[in-house]
C-alpha atoms as a PDB file:
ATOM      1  CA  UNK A   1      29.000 142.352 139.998  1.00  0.00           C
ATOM      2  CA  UNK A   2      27.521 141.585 136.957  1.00  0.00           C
ATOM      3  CA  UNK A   3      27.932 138.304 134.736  1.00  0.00           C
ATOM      4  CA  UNK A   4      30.614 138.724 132.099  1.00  0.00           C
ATOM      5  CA  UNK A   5      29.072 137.202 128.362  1.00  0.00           C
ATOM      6  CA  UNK A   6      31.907 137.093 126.305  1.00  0.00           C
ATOM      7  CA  UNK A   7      31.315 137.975 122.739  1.00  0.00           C
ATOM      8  CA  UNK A   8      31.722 134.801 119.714  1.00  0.00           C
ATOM      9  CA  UNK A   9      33.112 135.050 116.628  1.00  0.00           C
ATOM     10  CA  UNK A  10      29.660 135.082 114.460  1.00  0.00           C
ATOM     11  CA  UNK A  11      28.246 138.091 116.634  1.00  0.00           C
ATOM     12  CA  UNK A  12      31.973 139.544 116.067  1.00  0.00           C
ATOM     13  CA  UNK A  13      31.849 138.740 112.835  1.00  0.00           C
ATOM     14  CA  UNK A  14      28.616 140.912 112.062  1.00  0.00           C
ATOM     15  CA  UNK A  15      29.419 143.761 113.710  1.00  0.00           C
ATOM     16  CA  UNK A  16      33.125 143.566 111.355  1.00  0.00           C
ATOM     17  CA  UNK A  17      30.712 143.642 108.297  1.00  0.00           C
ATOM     18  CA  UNK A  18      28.578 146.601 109.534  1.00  0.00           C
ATOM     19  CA  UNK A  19      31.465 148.377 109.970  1.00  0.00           C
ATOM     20  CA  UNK A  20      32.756 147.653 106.869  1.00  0.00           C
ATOM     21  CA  UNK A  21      29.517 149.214 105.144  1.00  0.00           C
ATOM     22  CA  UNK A  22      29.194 152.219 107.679  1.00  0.00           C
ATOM     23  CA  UNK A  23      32.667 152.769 108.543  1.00  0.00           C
ATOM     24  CA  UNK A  24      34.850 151.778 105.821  1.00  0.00           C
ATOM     25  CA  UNK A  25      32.769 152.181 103.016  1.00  0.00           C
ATOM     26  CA  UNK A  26      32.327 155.624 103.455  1.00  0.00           C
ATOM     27  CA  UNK A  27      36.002 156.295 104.009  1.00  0.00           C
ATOM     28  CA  UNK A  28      36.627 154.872 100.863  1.00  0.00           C
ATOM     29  CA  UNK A  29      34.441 156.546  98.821  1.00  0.00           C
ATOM     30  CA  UNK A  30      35.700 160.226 100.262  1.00  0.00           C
ATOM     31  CA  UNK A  31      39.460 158.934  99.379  1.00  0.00           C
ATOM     32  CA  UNK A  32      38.468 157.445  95.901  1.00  0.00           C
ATOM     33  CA  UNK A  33      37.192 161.021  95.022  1.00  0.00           C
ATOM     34  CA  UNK A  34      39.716 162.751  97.077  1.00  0.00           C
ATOM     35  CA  UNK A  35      42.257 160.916  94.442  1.00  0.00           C
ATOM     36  CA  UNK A  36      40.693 162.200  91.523  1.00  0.00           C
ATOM     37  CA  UNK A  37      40.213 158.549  90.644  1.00  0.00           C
ATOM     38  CA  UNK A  38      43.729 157.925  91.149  1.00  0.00           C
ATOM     39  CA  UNK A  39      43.156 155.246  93.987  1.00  0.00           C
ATOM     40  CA  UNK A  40      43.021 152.365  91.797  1.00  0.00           C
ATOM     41  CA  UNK A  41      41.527 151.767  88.623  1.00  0.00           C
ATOM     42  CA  UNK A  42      37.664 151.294  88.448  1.00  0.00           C
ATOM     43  CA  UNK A  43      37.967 150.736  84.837  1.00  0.00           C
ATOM     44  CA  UNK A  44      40.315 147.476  84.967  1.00  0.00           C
ATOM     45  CA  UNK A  45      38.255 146.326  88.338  1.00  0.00           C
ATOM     46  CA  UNK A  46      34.940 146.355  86.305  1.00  0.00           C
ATOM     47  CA  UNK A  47      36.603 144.593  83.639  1.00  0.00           C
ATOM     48  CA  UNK A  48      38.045 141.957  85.832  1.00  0.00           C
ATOM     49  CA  UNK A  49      34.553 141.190  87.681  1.00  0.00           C
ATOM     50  CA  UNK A  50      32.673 140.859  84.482  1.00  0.00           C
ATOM     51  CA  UNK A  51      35.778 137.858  83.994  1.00  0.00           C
ATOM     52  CA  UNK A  52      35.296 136.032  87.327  1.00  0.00           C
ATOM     53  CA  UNK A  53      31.098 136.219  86.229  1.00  0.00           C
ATOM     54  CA  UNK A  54      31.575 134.738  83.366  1.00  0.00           C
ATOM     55  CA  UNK A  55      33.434 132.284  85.027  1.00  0.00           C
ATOM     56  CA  UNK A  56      36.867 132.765  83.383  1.00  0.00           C
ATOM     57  CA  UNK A  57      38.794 133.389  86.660  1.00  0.00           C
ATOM     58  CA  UNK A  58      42.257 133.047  85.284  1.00  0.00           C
ATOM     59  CA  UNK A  59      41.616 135.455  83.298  1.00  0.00           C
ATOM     60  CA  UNK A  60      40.247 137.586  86.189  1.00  0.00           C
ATOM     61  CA  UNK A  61      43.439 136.812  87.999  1.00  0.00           C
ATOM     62  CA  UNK A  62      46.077 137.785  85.073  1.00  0.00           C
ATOM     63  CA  UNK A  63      46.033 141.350  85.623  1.00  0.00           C
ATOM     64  CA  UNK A  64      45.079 142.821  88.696  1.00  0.00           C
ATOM     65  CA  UNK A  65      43.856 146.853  89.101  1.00  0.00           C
ATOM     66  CA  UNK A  66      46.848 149.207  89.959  1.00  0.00           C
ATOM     67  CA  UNK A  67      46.391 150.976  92.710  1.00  0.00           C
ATOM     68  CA  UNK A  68      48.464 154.064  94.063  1.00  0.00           C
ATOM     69  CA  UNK A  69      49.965 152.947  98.107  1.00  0.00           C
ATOM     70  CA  UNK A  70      49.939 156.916  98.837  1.00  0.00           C
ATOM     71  CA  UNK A  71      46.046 156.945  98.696  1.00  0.00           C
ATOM     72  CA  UNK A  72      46.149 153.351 100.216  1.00  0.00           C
ATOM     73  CA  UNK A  73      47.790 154.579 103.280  1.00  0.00           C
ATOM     74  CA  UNK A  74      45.365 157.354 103.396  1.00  0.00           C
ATOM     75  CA  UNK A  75      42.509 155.016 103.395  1.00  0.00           C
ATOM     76  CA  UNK A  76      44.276 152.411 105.836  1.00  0.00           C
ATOM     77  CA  UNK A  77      45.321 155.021 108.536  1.00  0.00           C
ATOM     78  CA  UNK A  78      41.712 156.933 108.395  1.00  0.00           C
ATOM     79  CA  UNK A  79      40.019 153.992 108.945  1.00  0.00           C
ATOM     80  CA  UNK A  80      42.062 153.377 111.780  1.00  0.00           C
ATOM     81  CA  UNK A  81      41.537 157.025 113.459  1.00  0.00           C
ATOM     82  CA  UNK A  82      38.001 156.750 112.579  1.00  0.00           C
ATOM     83  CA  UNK A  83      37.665 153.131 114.592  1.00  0.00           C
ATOM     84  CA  UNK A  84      39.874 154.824 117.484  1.00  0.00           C
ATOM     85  CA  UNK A  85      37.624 157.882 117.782  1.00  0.00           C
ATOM     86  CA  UNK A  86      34.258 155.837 118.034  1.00  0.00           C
ATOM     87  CA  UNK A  87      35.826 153.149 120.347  1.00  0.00           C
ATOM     88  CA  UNK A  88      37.031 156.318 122.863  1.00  0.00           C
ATOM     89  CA  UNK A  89      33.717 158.370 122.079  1.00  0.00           C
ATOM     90  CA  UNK A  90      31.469 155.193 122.255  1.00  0.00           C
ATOM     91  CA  UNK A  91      33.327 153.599 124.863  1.00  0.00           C
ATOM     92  CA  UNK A  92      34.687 150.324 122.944  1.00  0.00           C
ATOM     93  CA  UNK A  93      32.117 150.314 120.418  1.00  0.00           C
ATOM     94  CA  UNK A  94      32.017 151.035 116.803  1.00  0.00           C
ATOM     95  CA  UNK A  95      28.945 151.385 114.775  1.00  0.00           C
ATOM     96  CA  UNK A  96      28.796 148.010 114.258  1.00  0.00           C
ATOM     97  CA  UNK A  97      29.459 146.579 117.685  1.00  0.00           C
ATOM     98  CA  UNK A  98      26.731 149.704 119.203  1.00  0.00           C
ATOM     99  CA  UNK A  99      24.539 147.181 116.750  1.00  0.00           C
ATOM    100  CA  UNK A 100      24.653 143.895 117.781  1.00  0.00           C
ATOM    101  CA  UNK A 101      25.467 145.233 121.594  1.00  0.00           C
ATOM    102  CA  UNK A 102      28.818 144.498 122.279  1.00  0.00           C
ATOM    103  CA  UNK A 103      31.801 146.681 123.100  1.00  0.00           C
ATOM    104  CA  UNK A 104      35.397 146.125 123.589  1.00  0.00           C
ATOM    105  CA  UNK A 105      36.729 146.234 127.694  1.00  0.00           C
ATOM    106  CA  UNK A 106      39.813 145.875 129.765  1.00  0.00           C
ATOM    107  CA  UNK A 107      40.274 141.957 129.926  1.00  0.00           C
ATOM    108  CA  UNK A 108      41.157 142.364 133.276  1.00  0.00           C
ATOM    109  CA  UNK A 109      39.189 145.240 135.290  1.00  0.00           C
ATOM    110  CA  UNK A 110      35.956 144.945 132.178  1.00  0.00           C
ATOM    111  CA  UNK A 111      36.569 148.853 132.356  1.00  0.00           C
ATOM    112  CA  UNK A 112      36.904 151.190 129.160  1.00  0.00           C
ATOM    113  CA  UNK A 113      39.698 150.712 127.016  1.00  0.00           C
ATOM    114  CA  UNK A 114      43.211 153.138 127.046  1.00  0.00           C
ATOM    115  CA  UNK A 115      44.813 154.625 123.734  1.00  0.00           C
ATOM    116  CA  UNK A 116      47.132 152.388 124.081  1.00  0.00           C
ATOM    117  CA  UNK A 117      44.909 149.870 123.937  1.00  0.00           C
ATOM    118  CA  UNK A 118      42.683 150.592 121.648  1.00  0.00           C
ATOM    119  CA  UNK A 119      46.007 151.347 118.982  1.00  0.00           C
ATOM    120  CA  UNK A 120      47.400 148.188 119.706  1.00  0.00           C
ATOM    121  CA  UNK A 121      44.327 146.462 118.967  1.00  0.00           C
ATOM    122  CA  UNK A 122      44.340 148.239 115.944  1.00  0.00           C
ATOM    123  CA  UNK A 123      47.298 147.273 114.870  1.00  0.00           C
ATOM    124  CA  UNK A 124      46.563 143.708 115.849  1.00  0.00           C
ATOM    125  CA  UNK A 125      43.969 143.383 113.161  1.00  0.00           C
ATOM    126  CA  UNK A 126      47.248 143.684 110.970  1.00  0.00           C
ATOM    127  CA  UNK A 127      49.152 140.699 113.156  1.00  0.00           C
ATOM    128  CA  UNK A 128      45.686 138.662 112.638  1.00  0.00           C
ATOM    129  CA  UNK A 129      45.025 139.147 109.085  1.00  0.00           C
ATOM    130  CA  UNK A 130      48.687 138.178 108.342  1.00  0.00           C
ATOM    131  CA  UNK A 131      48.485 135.000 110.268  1.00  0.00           C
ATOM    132  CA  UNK A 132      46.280 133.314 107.777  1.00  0.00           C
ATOM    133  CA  UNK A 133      43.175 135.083 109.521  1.00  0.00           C
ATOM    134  CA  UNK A 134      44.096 132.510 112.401  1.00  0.00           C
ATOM    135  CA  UNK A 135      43.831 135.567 115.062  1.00  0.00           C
ATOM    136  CA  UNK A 136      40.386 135.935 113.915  1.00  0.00           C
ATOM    137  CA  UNK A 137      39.224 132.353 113.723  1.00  0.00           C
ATOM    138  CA  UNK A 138      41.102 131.794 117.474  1.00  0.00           C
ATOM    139  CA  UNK A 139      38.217 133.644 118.972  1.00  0.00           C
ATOM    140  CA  UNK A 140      35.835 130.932 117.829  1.00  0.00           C
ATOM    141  CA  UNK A 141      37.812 128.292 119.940  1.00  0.00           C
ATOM    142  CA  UNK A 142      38.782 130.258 122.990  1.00  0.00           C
ATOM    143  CA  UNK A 143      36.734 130.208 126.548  1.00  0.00           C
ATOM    144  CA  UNK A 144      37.328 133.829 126.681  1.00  0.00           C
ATOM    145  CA  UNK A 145      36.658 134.784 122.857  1.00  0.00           C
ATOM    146  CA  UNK A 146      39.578 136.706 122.797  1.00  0.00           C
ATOM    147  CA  UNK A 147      41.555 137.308 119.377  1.00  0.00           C
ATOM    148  CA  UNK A 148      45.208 137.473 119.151  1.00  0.00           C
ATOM    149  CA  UNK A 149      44.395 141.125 118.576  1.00  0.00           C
ATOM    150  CA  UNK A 150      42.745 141.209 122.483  1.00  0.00           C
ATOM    151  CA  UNK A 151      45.771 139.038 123.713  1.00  0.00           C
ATOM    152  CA  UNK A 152      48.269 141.870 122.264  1.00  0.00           C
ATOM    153  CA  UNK A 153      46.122 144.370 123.562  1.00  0.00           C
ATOM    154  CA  UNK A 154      44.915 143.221 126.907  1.00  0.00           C
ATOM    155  CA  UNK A 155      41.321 143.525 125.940  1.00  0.00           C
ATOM    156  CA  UNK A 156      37.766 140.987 125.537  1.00  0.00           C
ATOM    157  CA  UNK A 157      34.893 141.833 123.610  1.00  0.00           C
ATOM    158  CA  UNK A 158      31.489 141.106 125.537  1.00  0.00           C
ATOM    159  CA  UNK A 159      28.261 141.820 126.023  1.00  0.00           C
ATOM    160  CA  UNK A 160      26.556 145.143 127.024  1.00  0.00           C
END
């Protein structure tokens, strides 16, 4: 058998932010024009970045860009499918993770990953952001490198 190399958080981390770009960036751009605009409003998000530039935060801060939670849903739950179909097509890999060569497994057998698996890790990601990010930053501090995401799910994130 093989040696196991559990993934870190930095390699982890990179392949979350090429996904972002190749996965969810995408996906948002489709939706934004699928809304007719109706998404959220460019206009008052332009307005508050040229703010927070010109270093007046507060007023950056004081009104935030509306945005319409039928076309947020949209975007959340396609990003989600999307990440499901290239973990089952690419075996526990995303884009990002095919990048850096790493891919999600069975924390148990190291074998390919189950729908149920691979939703519950999904839905993880929600249980770790909401913690402060804590299930995230966990990985960096764990033997294992597993998230709280992995723990709910069963699964590790290693090497190729």
């Amino acid at each position: 058998m093989k040696e196991i190399k559990y993934a870190g958080f930095w390699i982890r981390f990179i392949a979350s932010f090429a996904d972002t770009i190749f996965l969810a960036l995408p996906v948002a751009v489709a939706i934004y024009f699928l809304s007719d605009g109706n998404w959220f409003d460019f206009a008052q998000y332009q307005q508050n970045m040229t703010y927070a530039m010109s270093g007046n935060a507060q007023k950056a801060l004081a009104s935030q860009p509306q945005t319409s939670l039928k076309w947020e849903l949209l975007f959340e739950i396609s990003v989600l499918v999307v990440t499901v179909v290239f973990w089952k097509k690419w075996r526990g890999a995303t884009p990002g993770k095919k990048f850096v060569h790493i891919k999600i497994v069975d924390a148990k057998t190291f074998e390919d990953i189950d729908n149920k698996q691979a939703i519950t890790r999904s839905f993880g990601y929600i249980v770790s952001t909401l913690l402060l990010l804590i299930g995230f930053i966990m990985v960096a501090f764990r033997n294992d490198k597993r998230g709280l995401h992995d723990l709910l799910a069963g699964t590790v994130v290693i090497y190729e």
